[in-house]
N, C-alpha and C. Protein backbone atom coordinates (compact mmCIF):
# COMPACT_ATOMS: atom_id res chain seq x y z
N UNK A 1 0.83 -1.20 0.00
CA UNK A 1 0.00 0.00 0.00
C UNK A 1 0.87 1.26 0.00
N UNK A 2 2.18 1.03 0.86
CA UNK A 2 3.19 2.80 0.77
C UNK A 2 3.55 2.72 -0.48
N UNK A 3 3.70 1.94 -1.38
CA UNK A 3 4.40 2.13 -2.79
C UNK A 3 3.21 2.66 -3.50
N UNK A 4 1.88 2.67 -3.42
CA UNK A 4 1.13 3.61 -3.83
C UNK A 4 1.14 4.98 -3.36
N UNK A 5 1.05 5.04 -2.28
CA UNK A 5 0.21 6.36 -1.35
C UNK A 5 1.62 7.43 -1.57
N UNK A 6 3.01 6.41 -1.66
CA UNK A 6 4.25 7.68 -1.56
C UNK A 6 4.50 8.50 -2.71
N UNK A 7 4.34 7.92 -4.31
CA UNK A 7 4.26 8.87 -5.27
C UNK A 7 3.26 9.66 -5.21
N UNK A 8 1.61 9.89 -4.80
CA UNK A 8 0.62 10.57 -5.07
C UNK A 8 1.09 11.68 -3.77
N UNK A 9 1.85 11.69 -2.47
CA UNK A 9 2.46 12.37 -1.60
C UNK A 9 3.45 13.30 -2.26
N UNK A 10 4.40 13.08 -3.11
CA UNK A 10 5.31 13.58 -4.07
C UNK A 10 4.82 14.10 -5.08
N UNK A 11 3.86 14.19 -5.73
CA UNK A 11 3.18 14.63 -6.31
C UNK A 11 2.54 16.13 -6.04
N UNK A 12 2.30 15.70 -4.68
CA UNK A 12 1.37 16.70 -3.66
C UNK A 12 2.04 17.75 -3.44
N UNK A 13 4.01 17.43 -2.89
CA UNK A 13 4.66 18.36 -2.14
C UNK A 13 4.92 19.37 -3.11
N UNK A 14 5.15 18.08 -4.58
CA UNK A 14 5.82 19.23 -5.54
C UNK A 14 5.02 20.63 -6.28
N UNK A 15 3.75 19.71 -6.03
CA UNK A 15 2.37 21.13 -6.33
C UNK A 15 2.47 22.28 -5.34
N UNK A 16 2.96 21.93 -4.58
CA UNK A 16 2.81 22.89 -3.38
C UNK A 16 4.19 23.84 -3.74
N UNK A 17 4.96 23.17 -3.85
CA UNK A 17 6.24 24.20 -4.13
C UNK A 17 6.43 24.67 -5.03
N UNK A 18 5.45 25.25 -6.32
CA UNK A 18 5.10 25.88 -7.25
C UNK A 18 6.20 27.18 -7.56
N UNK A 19 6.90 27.43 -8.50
CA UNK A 19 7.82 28.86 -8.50
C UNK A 19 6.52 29.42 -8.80
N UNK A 20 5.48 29.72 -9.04
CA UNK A 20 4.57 30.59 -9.84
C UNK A 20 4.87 31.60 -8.62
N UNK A 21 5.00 32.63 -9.37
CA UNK A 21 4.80 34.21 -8.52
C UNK A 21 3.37 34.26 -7.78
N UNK A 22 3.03 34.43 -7.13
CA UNK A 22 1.85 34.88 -6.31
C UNK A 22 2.05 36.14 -6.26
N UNK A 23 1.52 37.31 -6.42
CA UNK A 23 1.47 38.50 -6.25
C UNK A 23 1.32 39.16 -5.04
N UNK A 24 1.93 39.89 -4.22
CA UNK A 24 1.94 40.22 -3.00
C UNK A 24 0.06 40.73 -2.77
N UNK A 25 -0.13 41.56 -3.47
CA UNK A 25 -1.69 41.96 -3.22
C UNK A 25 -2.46 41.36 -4.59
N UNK A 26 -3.44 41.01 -4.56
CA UNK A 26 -4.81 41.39 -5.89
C UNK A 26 -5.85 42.04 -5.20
N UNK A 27 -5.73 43.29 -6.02
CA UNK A 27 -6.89 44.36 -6.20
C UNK A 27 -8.14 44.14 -7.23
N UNK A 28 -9.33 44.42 -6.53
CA UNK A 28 -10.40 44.68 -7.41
C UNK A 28 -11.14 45.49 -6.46
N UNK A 29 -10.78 46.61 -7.13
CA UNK A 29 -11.31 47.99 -6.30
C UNK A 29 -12.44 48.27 -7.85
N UNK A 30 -13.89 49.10 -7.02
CA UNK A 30 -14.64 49.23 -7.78
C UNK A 30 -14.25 50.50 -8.70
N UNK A 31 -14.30 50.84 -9.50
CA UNK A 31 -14.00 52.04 -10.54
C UNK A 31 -15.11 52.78 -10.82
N UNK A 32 -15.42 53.14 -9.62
CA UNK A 32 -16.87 54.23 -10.36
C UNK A 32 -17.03 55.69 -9.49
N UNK A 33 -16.01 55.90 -9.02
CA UNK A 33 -15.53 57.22 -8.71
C UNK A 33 -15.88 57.50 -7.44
N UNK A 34 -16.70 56.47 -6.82
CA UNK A 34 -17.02 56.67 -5.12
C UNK A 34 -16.47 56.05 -4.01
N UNK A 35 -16.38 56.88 -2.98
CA UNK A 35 -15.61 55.80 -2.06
C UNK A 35 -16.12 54.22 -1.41
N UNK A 36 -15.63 53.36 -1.64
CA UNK A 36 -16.67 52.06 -0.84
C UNK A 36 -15.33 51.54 -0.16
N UNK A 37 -16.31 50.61 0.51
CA UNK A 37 -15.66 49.95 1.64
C UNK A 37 -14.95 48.86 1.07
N UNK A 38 -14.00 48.96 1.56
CA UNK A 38 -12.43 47.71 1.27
C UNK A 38 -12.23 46.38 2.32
N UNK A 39 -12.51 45.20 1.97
CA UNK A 39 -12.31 44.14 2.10
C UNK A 39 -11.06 43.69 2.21
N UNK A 40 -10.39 43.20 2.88
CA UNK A 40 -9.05 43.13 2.81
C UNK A 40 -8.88 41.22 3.06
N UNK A 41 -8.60 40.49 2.34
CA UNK A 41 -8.96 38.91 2.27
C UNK A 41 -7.41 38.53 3.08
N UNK A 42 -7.42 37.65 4.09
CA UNK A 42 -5.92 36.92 4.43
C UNK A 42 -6.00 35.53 4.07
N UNK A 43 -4.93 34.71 3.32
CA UNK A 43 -4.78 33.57 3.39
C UNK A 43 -4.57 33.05 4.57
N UNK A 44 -4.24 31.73 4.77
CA UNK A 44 -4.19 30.43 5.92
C UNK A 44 -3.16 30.74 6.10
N UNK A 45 -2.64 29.30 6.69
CA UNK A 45 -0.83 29.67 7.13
C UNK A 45 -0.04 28.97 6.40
N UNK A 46 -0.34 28.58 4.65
CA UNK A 46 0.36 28.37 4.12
C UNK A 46 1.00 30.07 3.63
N UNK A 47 0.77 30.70 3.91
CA UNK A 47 1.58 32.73 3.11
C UNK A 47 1.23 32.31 1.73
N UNK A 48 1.86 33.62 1.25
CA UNK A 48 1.98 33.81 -0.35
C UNK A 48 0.78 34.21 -0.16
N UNK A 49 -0.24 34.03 -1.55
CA UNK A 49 -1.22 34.93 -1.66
C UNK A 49 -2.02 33.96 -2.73
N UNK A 50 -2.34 33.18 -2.46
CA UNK A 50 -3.50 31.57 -2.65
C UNK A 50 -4.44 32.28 -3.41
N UNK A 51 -5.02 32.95 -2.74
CA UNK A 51 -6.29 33.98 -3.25
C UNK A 51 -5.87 34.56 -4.66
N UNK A 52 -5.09 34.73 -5.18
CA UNK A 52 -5.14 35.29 -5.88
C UNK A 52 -4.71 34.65 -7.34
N UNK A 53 -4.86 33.39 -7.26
CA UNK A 53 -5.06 32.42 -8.17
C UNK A 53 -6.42 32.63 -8.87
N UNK A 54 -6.27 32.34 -10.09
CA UNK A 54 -7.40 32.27 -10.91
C UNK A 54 -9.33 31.92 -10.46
N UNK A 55 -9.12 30.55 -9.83
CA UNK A 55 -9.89 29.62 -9.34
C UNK A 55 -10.74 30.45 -8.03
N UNK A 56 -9.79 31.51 -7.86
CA UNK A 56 -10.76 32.42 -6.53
C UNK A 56 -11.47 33.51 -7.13
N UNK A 57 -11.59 33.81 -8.40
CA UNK A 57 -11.73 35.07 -9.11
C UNK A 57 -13.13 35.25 -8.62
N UNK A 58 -14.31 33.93 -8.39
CA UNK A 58 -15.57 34.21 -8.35
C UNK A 58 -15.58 34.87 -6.88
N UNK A 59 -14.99 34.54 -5.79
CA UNK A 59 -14.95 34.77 -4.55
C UNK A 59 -14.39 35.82 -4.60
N UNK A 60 -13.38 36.28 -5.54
CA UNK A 60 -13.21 38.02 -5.00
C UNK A 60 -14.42 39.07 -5.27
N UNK A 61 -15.00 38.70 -6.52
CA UNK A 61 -15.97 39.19 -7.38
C UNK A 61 -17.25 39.61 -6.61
N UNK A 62 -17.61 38.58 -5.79
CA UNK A 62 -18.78 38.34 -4.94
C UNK A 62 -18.35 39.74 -4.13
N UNK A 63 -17.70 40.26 -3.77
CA UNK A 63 -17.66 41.73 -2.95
C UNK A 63 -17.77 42.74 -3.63
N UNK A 64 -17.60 42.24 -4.78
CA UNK A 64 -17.98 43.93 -5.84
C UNK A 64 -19.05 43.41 -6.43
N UNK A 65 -19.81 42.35 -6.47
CA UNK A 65 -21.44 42.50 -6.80
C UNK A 65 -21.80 43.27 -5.80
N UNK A 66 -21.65 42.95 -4.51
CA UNK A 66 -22.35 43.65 -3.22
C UNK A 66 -22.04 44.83 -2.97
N UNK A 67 -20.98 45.62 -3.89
CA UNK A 67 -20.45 47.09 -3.44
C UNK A 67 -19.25 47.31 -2.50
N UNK A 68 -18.60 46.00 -2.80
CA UNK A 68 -17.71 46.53 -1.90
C UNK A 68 -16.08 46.00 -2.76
N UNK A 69 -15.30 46.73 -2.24
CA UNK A 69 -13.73 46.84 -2.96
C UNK A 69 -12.95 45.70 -2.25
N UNK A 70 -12.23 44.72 -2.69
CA UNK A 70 -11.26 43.78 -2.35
C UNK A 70 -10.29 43.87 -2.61
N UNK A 71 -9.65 42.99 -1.62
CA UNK A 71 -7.81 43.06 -2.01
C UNK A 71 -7.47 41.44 -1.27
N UNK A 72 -6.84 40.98 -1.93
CA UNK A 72 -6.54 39.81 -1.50
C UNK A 72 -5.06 39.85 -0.85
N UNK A 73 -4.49 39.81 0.11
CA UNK A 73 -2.89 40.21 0.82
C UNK A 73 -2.29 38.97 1.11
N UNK A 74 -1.15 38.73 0.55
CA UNK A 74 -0.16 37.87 0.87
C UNK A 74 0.51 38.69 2.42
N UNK A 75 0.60 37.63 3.13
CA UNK A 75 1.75 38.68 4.22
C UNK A 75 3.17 38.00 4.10
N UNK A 76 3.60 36.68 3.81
CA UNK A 76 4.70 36.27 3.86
C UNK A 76 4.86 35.22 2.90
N UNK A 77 5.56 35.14 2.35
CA UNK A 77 6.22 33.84 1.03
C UNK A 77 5.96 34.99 -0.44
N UNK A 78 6.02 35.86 -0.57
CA UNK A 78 6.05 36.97 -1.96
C UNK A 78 7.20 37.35 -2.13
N UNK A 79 7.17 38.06 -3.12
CA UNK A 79 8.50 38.82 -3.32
C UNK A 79 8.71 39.78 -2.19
N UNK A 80 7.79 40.91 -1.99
CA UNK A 80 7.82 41.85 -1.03
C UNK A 80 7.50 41.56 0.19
N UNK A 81 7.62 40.26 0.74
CA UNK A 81 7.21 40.22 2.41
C UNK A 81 8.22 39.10 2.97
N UNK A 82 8.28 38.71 4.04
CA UNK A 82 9.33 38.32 4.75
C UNK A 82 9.01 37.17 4.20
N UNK A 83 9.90 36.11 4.05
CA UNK A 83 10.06 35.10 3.47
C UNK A 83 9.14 33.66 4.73
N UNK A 84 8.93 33.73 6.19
CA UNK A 84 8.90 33.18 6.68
C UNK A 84 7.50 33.60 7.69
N UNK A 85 6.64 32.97 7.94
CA UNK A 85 5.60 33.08 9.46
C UNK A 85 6.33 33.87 10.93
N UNK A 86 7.69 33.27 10.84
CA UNK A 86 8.76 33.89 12.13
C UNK A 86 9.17 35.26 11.64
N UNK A 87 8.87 35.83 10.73
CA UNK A 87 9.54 37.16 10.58
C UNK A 87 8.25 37.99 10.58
N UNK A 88 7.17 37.94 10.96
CA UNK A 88 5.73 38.83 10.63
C UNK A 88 5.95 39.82 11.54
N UNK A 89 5.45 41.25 11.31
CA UNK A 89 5.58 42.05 11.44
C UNK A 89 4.24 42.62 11.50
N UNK A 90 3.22 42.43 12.80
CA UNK A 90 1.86 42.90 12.86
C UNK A 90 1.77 44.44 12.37
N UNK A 91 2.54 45.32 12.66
CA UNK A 91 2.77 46.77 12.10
C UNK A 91 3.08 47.18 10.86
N UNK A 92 3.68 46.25 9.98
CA UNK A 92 4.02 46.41 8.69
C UNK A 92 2.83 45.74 8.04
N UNK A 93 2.22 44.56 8.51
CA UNK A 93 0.75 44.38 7.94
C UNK A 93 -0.46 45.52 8.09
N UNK A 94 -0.08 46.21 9.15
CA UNK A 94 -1.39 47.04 9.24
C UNK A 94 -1.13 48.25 8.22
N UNK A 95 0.39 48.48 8.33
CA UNK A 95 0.86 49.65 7.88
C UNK A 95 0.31 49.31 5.91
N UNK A 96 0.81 48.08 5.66
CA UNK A 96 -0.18 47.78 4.35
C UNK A 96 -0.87 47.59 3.97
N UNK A 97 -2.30 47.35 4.81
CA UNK A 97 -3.92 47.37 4.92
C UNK A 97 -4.12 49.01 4.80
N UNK A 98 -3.53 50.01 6.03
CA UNK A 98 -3.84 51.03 5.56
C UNK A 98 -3.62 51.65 4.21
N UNK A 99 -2.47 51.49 3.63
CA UNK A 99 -1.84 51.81 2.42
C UNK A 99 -3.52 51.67 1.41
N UNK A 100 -3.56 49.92 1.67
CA UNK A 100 -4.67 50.08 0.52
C UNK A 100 -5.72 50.84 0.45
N UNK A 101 -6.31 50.70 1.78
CA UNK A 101 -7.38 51.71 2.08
C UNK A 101 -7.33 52.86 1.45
N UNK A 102 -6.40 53.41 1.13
CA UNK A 102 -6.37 54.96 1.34
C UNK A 102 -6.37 55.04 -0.52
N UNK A 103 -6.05 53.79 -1.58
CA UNK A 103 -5.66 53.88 -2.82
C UNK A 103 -7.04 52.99 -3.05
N UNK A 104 -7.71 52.71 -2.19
CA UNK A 104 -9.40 52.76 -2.85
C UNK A 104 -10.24 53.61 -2.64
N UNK A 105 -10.01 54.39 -1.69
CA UNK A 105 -10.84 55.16 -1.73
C UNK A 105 -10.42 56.73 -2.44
N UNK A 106 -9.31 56.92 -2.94
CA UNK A 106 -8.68 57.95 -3.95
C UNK A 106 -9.06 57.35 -5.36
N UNK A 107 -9.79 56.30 -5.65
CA UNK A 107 -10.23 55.91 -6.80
C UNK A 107 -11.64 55.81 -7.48
């Protein structure tokens, strides 16, 4: 039975360790010149920015049927964030929640 279960495991790890870029943020801020309220999405505790894979597009979407602006945030495993869960920086996350805030509602 392990000579089955160990390639479909290897299989698994190597999906997981994907080079694909994940983008530190995905934005879908509404474009219609008023201010709305910003959603700010966190992944699990795998980091990077999951959300912002294709396959979530309907789930970001669902906040701008309802009127409201999203952002999907990587906090760690991106280019721009600490490489690790042990390096998080609760102040530099907030400090980049506010950031967005302030570039949806100037839009």
């Amino acid at each position: 039975m392990m000579k089955f279960i160990m390639p479909l495991a290897l299989v698994g790890l190597l999906a997981a360790c994907s080079n694909d870029a994940q983008p530190d943020v995905k934005k879908q801020f509404i474009q219609e010149g008023q201010p709305r309220p910003l959603v700010v999405v966190l992944g699990g505790s795998e980091g990077g920015n999951t959300l912002s894979a294709p396959h979530w597009r309907p789930f970001l979407d669902s906040f701008n049927d309802i009127g409201v602006s999203v952002a999907a945030m990587g906090y760690y495993g991106t280019q721009n964030t600490p490489s690790s869960a042990a390096e998080l920086s609760l102040n530099k996350i907030a400090d980049r929640i506010i950031t967005l805030t302030k570039r949806s509602h100037d839009r």
